[in-house]
C-alpha atoms as a PDB file:
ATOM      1  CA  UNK A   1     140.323 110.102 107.168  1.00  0.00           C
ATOM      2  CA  UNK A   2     137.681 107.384 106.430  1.00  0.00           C
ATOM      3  CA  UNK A   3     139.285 104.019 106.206  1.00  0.00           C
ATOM      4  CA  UNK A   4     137.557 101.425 103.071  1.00  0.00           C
ATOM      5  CA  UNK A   5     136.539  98.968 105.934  1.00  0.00           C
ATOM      6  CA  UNK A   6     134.487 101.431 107.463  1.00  0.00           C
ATOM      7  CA  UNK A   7     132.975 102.633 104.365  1.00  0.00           C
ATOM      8  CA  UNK A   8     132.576  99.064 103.457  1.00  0.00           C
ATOM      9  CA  UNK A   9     130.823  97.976 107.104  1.00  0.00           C
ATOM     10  CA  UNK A  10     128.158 101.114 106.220  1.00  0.00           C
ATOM     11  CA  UNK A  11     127.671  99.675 102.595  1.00  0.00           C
ATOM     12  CA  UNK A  12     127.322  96.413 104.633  1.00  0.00           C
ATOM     13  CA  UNK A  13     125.138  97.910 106.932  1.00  0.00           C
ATOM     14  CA  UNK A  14     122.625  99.373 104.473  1.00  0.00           C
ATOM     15  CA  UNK A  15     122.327  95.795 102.025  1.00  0.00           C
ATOM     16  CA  UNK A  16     121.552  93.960 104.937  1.00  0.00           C
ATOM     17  CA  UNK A  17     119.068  96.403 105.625  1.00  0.00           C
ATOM     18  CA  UNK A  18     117.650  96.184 102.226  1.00  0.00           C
ATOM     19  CA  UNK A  19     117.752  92.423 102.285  1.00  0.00           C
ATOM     20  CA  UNK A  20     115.752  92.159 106.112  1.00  0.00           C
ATOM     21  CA  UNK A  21     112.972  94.321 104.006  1.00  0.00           C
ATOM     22  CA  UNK A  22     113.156  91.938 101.379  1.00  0.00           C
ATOM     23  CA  UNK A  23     112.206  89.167 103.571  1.00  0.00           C
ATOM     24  CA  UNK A  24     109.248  91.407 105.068  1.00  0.00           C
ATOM     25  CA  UNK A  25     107.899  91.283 101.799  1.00  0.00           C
ATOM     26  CA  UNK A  26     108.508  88.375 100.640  1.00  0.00           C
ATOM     27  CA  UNK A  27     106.642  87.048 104.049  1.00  0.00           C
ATOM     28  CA  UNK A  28     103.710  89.529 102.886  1.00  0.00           C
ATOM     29  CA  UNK A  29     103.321  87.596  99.633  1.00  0.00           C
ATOM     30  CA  UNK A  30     103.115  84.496 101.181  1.00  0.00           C
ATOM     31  CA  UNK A  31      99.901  82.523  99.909  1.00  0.00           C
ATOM     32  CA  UNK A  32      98.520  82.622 103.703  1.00  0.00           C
ATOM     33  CA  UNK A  33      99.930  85.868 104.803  1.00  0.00           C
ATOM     34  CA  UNK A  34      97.830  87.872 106.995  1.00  0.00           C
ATOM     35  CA  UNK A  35      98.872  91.425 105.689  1.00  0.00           C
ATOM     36  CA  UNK A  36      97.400  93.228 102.726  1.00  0.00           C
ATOM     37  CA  UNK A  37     100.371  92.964 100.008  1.00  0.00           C
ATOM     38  CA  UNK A  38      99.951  96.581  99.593  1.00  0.00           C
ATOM     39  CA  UNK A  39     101.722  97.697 102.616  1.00  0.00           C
ATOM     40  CA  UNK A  40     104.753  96.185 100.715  1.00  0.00           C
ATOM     41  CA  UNK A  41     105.086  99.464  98.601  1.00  0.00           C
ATOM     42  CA  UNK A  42     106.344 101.999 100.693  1.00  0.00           C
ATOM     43  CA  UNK A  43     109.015  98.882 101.820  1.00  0.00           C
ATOM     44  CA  UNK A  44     110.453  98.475  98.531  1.00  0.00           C
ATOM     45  CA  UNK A  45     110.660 101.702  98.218  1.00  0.00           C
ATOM     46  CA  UNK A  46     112.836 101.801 101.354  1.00  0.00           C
ATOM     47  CA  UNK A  47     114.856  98.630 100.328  1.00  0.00           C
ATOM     48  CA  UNK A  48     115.825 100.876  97.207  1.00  0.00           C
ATOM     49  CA  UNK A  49     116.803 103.012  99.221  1.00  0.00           C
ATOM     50  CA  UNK A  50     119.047 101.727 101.217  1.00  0.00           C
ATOM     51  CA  UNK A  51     120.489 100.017  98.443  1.00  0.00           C
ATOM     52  CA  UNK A  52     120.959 103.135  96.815  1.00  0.00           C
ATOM     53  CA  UNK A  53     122.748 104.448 100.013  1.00  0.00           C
ATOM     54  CA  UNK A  54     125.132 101.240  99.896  1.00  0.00           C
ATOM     55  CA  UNK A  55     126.055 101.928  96.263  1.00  0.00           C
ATOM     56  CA  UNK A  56     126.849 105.632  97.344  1.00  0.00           C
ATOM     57  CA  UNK A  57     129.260 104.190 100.404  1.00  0.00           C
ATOM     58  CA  UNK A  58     131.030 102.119  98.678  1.00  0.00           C
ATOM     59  CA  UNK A  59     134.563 102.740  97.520  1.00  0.00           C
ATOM     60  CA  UNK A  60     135.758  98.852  96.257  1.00  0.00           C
ATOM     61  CA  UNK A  61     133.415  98.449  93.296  1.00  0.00           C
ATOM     62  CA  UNK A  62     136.843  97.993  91.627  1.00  0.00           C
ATOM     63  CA  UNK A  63     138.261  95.435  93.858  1.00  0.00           C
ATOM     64  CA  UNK A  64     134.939  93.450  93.877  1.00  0.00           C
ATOM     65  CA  UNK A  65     135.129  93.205  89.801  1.00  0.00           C
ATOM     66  CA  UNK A  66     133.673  96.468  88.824  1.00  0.00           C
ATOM     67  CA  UNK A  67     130.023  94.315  88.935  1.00  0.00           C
ATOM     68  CA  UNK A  68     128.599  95.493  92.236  1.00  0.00           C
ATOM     69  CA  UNK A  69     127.418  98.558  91.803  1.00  0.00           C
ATOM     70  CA  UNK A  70     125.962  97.581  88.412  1.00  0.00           C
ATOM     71  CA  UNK A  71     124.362  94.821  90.354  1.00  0.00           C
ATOM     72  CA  UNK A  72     122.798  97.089  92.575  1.00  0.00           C
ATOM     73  CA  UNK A  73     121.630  99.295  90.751  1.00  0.00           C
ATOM     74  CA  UNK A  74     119.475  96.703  89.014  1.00  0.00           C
ATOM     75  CA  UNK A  75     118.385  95.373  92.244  1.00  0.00           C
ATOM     76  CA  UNK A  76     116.927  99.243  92.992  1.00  0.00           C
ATOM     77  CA  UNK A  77     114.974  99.061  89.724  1.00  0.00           C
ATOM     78  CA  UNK A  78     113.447  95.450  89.949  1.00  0.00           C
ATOM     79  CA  UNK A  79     112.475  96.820  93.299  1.00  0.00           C
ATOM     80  CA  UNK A  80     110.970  99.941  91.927  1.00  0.00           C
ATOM     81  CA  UNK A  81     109.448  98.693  89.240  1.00  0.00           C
ATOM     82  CA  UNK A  82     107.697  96.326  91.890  1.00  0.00           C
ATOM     83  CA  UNK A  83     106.830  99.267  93.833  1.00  0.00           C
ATOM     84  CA  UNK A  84     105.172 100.567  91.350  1.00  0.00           C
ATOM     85  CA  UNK A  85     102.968  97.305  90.286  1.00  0.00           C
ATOM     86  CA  UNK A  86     101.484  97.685  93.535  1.00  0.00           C
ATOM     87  CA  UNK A  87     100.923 101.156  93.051  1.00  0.00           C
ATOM     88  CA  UNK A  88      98.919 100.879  89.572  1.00  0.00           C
ATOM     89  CA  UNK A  89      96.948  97.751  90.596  1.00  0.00           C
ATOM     90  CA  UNK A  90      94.806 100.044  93.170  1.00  0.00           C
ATOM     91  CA  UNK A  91      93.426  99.956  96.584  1.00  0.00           C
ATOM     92  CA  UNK A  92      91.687  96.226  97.128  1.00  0.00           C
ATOM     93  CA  UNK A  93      92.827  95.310  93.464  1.00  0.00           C
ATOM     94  CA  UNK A  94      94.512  91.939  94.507  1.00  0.00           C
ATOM     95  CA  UNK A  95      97.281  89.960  92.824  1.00  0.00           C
ATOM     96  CA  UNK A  96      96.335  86.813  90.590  1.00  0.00           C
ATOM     97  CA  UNK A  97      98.368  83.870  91.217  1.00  0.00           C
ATOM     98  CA  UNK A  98     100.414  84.485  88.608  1.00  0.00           C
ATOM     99  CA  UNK A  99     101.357  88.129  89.897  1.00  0.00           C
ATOM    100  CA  UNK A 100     101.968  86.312  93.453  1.00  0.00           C
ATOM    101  CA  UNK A 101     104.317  83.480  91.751  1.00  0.00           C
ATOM    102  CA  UNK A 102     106.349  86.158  89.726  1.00  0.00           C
ATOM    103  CA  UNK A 103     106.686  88.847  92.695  1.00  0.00           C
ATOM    104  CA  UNK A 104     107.638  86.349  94.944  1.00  0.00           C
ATOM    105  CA  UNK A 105     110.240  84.826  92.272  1.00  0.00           C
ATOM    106  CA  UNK A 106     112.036  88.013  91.814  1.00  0.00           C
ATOM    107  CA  UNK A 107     111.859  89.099  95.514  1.00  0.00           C
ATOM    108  CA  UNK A 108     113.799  85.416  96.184  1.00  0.00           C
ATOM    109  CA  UNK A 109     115.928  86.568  93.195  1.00  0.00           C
ATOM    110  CA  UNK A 110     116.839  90.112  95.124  1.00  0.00           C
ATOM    111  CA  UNK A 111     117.544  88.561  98.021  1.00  0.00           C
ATOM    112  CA  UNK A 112     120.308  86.212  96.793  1.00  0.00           C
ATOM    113  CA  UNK A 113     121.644  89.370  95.073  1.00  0.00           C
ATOM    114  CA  UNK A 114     121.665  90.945  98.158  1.00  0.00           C
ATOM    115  CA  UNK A 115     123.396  87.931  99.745  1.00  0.00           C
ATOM    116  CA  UNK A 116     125.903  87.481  97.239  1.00  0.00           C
ATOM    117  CA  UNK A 117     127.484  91.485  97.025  1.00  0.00           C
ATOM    118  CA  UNK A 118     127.333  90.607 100.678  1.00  0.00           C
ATOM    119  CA  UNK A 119     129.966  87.980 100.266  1.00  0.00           C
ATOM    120  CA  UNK A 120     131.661  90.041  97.920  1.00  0.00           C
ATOM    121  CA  UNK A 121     131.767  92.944 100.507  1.00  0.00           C
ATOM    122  CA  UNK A 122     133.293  90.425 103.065  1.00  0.00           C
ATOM    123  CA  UNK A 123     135.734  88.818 100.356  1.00  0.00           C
ATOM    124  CA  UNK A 124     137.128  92.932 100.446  1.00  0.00           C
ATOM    125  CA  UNK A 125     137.047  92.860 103.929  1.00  0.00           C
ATOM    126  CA  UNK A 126     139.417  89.710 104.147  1.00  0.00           C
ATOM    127  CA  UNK A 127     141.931  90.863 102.074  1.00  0.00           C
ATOM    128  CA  UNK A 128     142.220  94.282 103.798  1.00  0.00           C
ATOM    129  CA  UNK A 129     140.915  97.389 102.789  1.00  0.00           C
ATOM    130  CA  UNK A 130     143.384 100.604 102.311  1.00  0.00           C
ATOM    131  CA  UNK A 131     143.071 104.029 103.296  1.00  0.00           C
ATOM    132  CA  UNK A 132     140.945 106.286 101.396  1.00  0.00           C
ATOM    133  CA  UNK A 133     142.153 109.447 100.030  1.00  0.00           C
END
């Protein structure tokens, strides 16, 4: 039998995963970043992921306000809706300004979503997590 903490610690596991390729991107889009900003697809796409992953682990959406999993899943679309930016602009097509400004906005907007479900997950934690059925 599972216990909630460890299913939370794997939900834990996975956001901070997310978030760490967050800030890989986010670096990427930095005005004097060396990479191509392309490479960043295939990362957000693995961010979802692992968000995805978290939302499947974890069994206190209730005791975290019934908002976390909602949260997340938003977080997996902005992300794959970026994703997919990159995709349609083409190989060599860069960003304007603009684009940079608003991807890096809403990648600094993930991340603090990412940070704050992480609190939540640790608020759980503290009180004590019960067994799972």
């Amino acid at each position: 039998m599972e216990t909630n903490t460890t299913l939370l610690l794997t939900a834990e596991q996975s956001i901070r995963r997310a978030r760490a390729l967050l800030r890989l991107v986010r670096r990427q889009y930095e005005p004097d970043a060396p990479r191509d900003a392309e490479t960043a697809q295939p990362v957000l796409l693995l961010a979802a992921d692992a968000i995805e992953h978290a939302i499947r682990t974890m069994p206190c959406d209730e005791a975290m306000g019934g908002m976390a999993a909602y949260q997340l899943r938003g977080l997996t679309a902005l992300l794959e809706g970026f994703a997919w930016q990159i995709l349609e602009r083409g190989p060599g097509d860069k960003p304007s300004a603009t684009e940079r400004e608003d991807f890096t906005t809403g990648l600094d907007v993930a991340i603090e979503l990412a940070d704050a479900v992480l609190a939540a997950l640790h608020r759980v934690q503290a009180e004590g997590a019960p067994l799972v059925q």
